[in-house]
N, C-alpha and C. Protein backbone atom coordinates (compact mmCIF):
# COMPACT_ATOMS: atom_id res chain seq x y z
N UNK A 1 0.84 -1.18 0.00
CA UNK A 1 0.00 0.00 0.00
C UNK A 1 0.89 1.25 0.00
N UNK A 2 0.26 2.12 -0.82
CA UNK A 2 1.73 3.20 -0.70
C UNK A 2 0.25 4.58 -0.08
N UNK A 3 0.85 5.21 1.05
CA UNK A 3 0.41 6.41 1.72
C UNK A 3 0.63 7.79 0.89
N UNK A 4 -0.19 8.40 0.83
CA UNK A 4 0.40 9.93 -0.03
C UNK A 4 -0.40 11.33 1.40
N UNK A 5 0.78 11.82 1.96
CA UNK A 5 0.22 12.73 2.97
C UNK A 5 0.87 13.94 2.31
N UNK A 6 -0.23 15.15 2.20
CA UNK A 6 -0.27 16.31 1.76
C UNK A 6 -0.98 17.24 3.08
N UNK A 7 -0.04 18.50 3.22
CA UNK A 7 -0.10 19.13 3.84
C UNK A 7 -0.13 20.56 3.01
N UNK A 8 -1.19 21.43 3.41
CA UNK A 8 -1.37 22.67 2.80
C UNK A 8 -1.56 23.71 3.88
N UNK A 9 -0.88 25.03 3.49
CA UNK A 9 -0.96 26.26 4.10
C UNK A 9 -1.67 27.73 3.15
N UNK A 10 -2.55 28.12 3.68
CA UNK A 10 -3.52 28.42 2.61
C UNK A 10 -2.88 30.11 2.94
N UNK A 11 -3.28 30.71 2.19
CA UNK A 11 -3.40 32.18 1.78
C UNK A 11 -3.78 33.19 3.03
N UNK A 12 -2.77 34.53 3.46
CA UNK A 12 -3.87 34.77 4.49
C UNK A 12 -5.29 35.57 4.26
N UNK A 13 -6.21 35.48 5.03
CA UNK A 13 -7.35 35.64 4.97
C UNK A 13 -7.54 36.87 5.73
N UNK A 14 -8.63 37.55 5.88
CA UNK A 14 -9.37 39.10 6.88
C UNK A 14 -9.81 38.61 8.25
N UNK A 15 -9.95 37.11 8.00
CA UNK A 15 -10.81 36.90 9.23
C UNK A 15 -11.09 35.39 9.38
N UNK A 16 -10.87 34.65 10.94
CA UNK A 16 -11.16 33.12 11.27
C UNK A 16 -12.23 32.48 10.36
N UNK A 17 -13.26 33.76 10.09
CA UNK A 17 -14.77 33.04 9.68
C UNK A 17 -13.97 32.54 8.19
N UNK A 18 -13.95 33.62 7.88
CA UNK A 18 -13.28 33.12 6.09
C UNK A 18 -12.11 32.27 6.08
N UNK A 19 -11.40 32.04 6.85
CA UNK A 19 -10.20 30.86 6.82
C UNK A 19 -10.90 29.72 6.78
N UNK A 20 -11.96 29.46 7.72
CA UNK A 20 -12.57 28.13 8.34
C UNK A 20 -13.35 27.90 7.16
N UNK A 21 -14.46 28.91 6.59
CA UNK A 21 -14.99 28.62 4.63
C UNK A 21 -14.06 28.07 3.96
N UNK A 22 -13.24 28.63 3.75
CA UNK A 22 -12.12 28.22 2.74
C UNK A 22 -11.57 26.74 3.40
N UNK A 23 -11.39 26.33 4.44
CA UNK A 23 -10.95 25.17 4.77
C UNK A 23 -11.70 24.12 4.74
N UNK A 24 -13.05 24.41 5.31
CA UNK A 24 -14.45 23.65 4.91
C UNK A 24 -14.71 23.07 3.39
N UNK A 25 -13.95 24.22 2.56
CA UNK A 25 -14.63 23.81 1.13
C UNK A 25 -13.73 22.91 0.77
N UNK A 26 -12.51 23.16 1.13
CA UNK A 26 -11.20 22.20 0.69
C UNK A 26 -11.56 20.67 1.05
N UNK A 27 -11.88 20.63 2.73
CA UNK A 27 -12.12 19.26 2.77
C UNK A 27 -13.45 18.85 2.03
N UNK A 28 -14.45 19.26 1.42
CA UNK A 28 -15.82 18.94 0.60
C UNK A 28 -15.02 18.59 -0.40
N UNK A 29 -14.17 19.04 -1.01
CA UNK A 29 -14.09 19.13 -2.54
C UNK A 29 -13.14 17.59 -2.59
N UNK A 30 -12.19 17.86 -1.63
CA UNK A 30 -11.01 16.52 -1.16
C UNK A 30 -11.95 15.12 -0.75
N UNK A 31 -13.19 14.92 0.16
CA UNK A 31 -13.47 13.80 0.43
C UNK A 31 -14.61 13.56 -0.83
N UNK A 32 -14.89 14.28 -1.27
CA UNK A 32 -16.11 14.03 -3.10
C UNK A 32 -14.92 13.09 -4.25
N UNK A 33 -13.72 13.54 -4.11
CA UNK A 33 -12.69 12.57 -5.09
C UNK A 33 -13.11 11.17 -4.97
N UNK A 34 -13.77 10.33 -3.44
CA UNK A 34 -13.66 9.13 -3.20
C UNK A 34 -14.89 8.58 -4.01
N UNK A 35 -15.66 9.49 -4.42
CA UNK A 35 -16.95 9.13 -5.35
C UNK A 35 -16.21 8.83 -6.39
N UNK A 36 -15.41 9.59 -7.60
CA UNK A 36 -15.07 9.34 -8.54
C UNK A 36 -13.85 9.07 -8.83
N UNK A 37 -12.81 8.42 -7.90
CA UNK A 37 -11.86 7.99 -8.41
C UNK A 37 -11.29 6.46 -7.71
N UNK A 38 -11.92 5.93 -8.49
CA UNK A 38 -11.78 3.74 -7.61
C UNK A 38 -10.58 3.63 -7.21
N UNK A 39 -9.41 4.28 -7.73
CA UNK A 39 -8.04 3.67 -7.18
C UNK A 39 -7.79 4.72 -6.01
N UNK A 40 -8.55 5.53 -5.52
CA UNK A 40 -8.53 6.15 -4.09
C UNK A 40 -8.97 5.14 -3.25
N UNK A 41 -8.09 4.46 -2.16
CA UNK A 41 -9.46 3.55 -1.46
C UNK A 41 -9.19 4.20 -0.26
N UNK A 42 -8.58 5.06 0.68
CA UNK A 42 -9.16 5.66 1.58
C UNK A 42 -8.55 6.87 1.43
N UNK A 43 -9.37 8.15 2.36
CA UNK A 43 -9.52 9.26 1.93
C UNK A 43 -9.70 9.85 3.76
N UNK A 44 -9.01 11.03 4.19
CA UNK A 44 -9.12 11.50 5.41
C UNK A 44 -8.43 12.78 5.26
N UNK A 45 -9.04 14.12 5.66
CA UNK A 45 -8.94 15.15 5.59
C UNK A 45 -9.03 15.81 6.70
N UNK A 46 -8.29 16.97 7.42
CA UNK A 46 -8.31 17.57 8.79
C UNK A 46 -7.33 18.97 9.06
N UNK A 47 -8.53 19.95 9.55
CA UNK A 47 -7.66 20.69 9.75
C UNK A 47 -6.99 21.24 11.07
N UNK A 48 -6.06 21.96 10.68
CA UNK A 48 -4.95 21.84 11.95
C UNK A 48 -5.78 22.20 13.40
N UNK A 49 -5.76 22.00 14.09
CA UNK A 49 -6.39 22.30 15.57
C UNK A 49 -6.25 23.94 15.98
N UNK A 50 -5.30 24.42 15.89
CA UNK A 50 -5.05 25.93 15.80
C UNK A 50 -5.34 26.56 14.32
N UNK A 51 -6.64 27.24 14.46
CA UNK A 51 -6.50 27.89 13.18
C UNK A 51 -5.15 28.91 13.17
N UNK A 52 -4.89 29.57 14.08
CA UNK A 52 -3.77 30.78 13.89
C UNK A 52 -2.41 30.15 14.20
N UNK A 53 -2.68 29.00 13.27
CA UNK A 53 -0.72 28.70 13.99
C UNK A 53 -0.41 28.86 12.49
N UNK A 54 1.34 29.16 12.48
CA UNK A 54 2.13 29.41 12.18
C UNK A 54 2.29 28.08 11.27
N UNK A 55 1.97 27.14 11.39
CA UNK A 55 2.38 25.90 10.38
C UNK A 55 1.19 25.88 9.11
N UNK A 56 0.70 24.28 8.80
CA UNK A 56 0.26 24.10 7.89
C UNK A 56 -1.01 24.04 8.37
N UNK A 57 -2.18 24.17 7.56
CA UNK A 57 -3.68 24.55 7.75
C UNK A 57 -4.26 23.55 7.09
N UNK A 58 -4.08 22.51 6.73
CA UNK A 58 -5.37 21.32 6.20
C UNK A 58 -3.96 20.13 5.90
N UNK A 59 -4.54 19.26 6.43
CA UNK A 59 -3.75 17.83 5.73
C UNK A 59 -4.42 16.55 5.31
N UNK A 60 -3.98 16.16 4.39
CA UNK A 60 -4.65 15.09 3.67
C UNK A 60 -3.96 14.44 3.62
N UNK A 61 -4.61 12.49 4.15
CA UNK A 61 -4.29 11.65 4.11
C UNK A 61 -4.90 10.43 3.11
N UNK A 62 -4.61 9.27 2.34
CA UNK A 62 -4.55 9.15 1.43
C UNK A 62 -3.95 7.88 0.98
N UNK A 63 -4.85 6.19 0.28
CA UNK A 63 -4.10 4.78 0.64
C UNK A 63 -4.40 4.56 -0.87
N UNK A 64 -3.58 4.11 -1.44
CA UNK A 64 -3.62 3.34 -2.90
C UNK A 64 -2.48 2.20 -2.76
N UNK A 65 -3.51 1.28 -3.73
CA UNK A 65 -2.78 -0.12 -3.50
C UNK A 65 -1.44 0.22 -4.40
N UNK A 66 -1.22 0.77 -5.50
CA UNK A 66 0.17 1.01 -6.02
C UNK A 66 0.80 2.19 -5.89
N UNK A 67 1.89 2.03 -6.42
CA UNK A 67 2.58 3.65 -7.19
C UNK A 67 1.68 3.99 -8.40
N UNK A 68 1.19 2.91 -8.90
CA UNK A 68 0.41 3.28 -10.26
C UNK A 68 -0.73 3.87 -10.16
N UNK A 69 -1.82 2.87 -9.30
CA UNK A 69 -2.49 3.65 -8.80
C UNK A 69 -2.46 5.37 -8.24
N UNK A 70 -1.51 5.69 -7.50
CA UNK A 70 -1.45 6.81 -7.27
C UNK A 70 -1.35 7.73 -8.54
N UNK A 71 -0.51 7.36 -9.38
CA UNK A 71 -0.23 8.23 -10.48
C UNK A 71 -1.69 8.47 -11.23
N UNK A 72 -2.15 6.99 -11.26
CA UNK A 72 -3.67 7.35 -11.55
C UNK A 72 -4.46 8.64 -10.94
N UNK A 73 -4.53 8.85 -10.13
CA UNK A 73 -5.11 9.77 -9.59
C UNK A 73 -4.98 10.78 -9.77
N UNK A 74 -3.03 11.44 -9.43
CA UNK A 74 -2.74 12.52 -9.86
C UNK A 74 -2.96 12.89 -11.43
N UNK A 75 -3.45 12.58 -12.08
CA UNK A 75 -3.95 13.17 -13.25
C UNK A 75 -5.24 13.06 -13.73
N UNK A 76 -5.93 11.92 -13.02
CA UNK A 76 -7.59 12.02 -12.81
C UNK A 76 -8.17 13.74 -12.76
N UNK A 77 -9.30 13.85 -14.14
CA UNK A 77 -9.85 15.05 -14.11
C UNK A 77 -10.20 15.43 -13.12
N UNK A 78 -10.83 15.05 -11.99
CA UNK A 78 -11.39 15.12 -10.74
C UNK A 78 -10.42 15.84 -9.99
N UNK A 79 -9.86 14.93 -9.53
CA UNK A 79 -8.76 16.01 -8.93
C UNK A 79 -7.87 17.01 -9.54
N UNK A 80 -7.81 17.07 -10.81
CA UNK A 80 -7.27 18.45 -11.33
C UNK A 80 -7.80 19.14 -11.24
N UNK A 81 -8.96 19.44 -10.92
CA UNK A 81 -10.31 20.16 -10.66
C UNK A 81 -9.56 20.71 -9.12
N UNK A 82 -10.07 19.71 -8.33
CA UNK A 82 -9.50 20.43 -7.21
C UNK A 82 -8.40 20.76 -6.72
N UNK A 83 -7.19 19.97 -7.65
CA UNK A 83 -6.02 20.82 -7.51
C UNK A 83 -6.14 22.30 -7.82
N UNK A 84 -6.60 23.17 -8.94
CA UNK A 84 -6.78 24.19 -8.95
C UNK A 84 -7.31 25.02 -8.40
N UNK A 85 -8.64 24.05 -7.77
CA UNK A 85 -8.59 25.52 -6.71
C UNK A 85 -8.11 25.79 -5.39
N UNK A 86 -7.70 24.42 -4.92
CA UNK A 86 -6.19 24.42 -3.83
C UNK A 86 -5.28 25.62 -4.40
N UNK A 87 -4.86 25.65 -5.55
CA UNK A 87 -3.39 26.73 -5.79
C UNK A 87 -3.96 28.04 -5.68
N UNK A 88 -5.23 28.23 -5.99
CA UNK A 88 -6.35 29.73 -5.33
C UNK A 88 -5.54 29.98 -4.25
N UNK A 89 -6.03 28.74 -3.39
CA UNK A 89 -6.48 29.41 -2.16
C UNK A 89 -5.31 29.08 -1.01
N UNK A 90 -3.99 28.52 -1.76
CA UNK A 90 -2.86 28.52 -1.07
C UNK A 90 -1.50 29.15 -1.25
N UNK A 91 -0.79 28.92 -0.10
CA UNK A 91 0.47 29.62 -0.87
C UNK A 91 1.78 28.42 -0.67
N UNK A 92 1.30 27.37 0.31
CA UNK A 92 2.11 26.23 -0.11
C UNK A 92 1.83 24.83 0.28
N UNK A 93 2.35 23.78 -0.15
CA UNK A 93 2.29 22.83 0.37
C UNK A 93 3.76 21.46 0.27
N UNK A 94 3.09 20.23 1.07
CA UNK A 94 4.14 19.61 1.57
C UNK A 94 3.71 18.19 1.48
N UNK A 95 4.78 17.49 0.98
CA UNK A 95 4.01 16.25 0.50
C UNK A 95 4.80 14.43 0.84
N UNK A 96 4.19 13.52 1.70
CA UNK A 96 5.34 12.83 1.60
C UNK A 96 4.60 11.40 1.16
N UNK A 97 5.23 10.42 0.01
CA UNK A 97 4.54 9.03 -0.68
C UNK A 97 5.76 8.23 0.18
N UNK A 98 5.05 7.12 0.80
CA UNK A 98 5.53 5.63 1.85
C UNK A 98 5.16 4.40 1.36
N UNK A 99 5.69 4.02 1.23
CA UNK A 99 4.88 2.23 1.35
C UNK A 99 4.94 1.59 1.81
N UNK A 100 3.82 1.22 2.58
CA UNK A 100 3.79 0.47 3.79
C UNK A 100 3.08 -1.38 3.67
């Protein structure tokens, strides 16, 4: 099984209310992939416990039975979809693939 954990730090915002929208939509848009993409077989999304910290603001966790599989994905229309509007609404992220 190979793990793919992505960590994102989003854009700053005016205000908690609008950080927490914008983080809300991220995880909607991130756990809807498990509808349309079969070689996703698990899917877990969360954001950081401190909205005002200094680190990363949403992380995604993430199980495919291959490397292939995974590659599958990363170019699945679906998630290019929501890759783009991740790069909106961030200014970075952090990424690490395991196999366990």
């Amino acid at each position: 099984m190979i793990k793919h954990i992505v960590l994102f730090k989003l854009k700053e915002y005016s205000s908690e209310k609008e950080k927490k929208i914008i983080l809300k939509k991220m995880e909607e848009k991130l756990m809807a992939l498990k509808e349309t993409i079969t070689e996703l077989k698990y899917i877990e999304v969360g954001p950081h416990i401190d909205i005002n910290s200094q680190s990363y603001d949403l992380c995604l966790i993430t199980h495919f039975d291959s490397v292939e599989a995974l590659d599958i994905y990363r170019v699945h229309p679906d998630h290019k979809k929501v890759v783009s509007y991740i790069m909106d609404v961030t200014v970075s992220r952090a990424a690490v693939d395991f196999e366990v």
